[in-house]
Protein backbone atom coordinates (compact mmCIF):
# COMPACT_ATOMS: atom_id res chain seq x y z
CA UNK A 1 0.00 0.00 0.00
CA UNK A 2 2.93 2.22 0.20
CA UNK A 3 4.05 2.40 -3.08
CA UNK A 4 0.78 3.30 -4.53
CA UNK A 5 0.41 6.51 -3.39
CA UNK A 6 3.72 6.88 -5.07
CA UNK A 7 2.69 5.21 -8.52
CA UNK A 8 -0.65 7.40 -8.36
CA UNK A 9 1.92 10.97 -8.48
CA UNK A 10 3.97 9.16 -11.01
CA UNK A 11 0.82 8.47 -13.39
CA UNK A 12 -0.60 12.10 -12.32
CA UNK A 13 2.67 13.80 -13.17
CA UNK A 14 2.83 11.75 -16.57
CA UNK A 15 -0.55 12.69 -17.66
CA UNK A 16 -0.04 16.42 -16.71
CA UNK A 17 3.72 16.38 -18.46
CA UNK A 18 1.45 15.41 -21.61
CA UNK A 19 -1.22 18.23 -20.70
CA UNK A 20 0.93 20.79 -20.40
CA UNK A 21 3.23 19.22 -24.24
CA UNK A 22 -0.52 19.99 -25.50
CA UNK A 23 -1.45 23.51 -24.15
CA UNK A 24 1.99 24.17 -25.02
CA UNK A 25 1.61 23.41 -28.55
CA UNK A 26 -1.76 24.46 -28.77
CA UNK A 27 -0.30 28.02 -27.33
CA UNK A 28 2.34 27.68 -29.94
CA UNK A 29 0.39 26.99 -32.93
CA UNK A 30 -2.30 29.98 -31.88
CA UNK A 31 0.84 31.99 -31.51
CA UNK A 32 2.28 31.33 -35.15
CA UNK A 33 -1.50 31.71 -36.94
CA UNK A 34 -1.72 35.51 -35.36
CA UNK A 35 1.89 36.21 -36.43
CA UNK A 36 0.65 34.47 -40.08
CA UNK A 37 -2.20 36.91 -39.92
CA UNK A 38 -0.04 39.80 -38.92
CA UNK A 39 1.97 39.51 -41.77
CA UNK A 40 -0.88 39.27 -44.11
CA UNK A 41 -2.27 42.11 -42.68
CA UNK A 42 0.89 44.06 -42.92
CA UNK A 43 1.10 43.27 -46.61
CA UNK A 44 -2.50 43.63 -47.36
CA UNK A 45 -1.62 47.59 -46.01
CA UNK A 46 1.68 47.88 -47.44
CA UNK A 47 -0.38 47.19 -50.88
CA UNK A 48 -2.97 49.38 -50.32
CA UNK A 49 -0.66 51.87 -49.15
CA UNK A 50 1.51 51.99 -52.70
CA UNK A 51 -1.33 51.77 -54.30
CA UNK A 52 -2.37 54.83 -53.39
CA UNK A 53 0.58 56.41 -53.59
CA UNK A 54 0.80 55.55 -57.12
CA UNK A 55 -2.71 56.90 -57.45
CA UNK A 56 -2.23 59.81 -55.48
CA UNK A 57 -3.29 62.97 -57.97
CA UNK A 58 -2.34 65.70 -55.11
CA UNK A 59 0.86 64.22 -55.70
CA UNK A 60 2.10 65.19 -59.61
CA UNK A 61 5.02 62.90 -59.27
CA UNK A 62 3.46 59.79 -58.40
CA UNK A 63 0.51 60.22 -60.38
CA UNK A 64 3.31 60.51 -63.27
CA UNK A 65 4.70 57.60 -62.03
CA UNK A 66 1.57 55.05 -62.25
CA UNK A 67 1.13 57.29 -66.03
CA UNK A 68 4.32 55.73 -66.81
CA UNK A 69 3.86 52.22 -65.46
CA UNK A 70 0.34 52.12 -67.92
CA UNK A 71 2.15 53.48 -70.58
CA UNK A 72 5.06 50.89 -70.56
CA UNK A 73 2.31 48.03 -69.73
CA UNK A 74 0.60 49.11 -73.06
CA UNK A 75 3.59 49.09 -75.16
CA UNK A 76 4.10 45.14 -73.65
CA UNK A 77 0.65 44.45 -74.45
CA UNK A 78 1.07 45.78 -78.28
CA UNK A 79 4.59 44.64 -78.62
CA UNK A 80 2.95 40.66 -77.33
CA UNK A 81 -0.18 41.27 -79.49
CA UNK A 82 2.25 42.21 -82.57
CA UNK A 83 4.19 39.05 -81.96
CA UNK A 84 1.31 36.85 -81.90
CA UNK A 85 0.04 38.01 -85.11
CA UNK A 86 3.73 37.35 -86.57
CA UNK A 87 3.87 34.11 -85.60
CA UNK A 88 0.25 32.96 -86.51
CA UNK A 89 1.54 34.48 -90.13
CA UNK A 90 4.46 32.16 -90.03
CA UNK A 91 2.68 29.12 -88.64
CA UNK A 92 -0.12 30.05 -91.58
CA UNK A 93 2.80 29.55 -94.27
CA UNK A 94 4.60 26.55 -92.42
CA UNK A 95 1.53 24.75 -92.77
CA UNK A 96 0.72 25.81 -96.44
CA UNK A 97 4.51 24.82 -96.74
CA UNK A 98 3.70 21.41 -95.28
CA UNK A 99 1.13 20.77 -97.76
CA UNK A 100 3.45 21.89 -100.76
CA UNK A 101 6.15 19.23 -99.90
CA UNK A 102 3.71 16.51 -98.95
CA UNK A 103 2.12 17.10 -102.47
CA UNK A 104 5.58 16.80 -104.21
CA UNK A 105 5.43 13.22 -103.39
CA UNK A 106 2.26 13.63 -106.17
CA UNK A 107 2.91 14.33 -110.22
CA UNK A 108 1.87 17.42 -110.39
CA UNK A 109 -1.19 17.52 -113.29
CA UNK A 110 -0.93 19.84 -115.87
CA UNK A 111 -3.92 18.69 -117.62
CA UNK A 112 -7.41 20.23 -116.94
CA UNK A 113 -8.71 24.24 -116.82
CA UNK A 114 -6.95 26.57 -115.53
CA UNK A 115 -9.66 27.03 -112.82
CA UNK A 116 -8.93 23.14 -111.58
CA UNK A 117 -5.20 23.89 -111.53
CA UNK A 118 -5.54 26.92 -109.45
CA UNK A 119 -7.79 25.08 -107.26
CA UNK A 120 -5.26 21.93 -107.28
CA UNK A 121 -2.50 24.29 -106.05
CA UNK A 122 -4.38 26.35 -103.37
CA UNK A 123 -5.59 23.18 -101.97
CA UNK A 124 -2.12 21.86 -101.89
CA UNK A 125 -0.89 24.96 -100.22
CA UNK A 126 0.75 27.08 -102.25
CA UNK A 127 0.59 30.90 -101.84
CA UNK A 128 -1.69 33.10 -103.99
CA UNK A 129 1.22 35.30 -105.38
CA UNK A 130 2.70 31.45 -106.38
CA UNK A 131 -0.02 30.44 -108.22
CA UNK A 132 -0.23 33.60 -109.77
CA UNK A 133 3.24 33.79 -110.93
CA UNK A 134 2.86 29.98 -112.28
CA UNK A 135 -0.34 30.60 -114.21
CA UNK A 136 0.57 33.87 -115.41
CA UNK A 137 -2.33 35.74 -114.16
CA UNK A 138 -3.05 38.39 -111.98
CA UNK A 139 -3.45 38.11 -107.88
CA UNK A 140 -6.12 39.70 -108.20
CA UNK A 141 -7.79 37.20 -111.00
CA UNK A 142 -6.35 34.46 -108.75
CA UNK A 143 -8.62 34.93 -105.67
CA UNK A 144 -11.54 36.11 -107.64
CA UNK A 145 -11.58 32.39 -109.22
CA UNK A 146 -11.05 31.16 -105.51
CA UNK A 147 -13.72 33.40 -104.20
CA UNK A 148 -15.83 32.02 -107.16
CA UNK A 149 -15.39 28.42 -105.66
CA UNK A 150 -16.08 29.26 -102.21
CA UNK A 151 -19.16 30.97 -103.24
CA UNK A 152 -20.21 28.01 -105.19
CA UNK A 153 -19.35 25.66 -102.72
CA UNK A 154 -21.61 27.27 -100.23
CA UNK A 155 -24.79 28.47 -102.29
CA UNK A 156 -24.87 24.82 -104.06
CA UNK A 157 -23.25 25.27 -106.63
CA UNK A 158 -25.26 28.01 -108.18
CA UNK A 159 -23.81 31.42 -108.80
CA UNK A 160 -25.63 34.15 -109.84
């Protein structure tokens, strides 16, 4: 009977050594969320706070200074906008390219109008001013006769 008032302190002290491991870490982990949220907050403000120092109009300089950050954001924009239009132009004629040198593979067919030859070559890829040049006829006469096609392609082969 001695010894168990001792064991009972030993299992009491063991149990609150492991209370006191969790309200320490619970402490701890409250303690590191508010800090998290500090911070946040901070930056939240420190945002807010250039921000309207950039939009400031009482202040000439500043307001310059956001001018000047739109202005070079616009010339990205037009310079990014210009490149994608360059290289959907260059993909166009890679892939009118592709369908030249796949076709090579083909005798090319003299025989037949001059309206099925044009149509032959566009269809295989080749570039207006090409088939032009090839034919001997104007651009101009070149996509009028394509144009012709298309429009009898789509009204049924009727044109007025």
């Amino acid at each position: 009977m001695q010894g168990l008032p001792g064991q009972v302190v030993n299992i009491l002290n063991y149990k609150l050594f492991w209370v006191l491991c969790g309200a320490f870490l619970t402490g701890s982990i409250y303690v590191i969320i508010l800090l998290i949220k500090k911070i946040q907050f901070s930056k939240k403000h420190a945002f807010a706070r250039e921000l309207n120092r950039l939009t400031d109009k009482s202040k000439g300089a500043a307001g310059s200074e956001l001018e000047v950050y739109i202005n070079n954001l616009e010339a990205r924009l037009e310079t990014i906008i210009t490149l994608n239009k360059e290289i959907r132009d260059k993909i166009f004629r890679m892939e009118g390219q592709m369908r030249v040198l796949m076709s090579r593979g083909e005798p090319e067919n003299t025989s037949g109008s001059l309206e099925e030859r044009i149509y032959r070559a566009f269809d295989y890829g080749k570039p207006i001013t090409e088939i032009a040049r090839e034919t001997g006829k104007d651009k101009g006469e070149i996509e009028l006769i394509l144009n012709l096609r298309k429009l009898k392609n789509t009204s049924g082969g009727e044109v007025m």
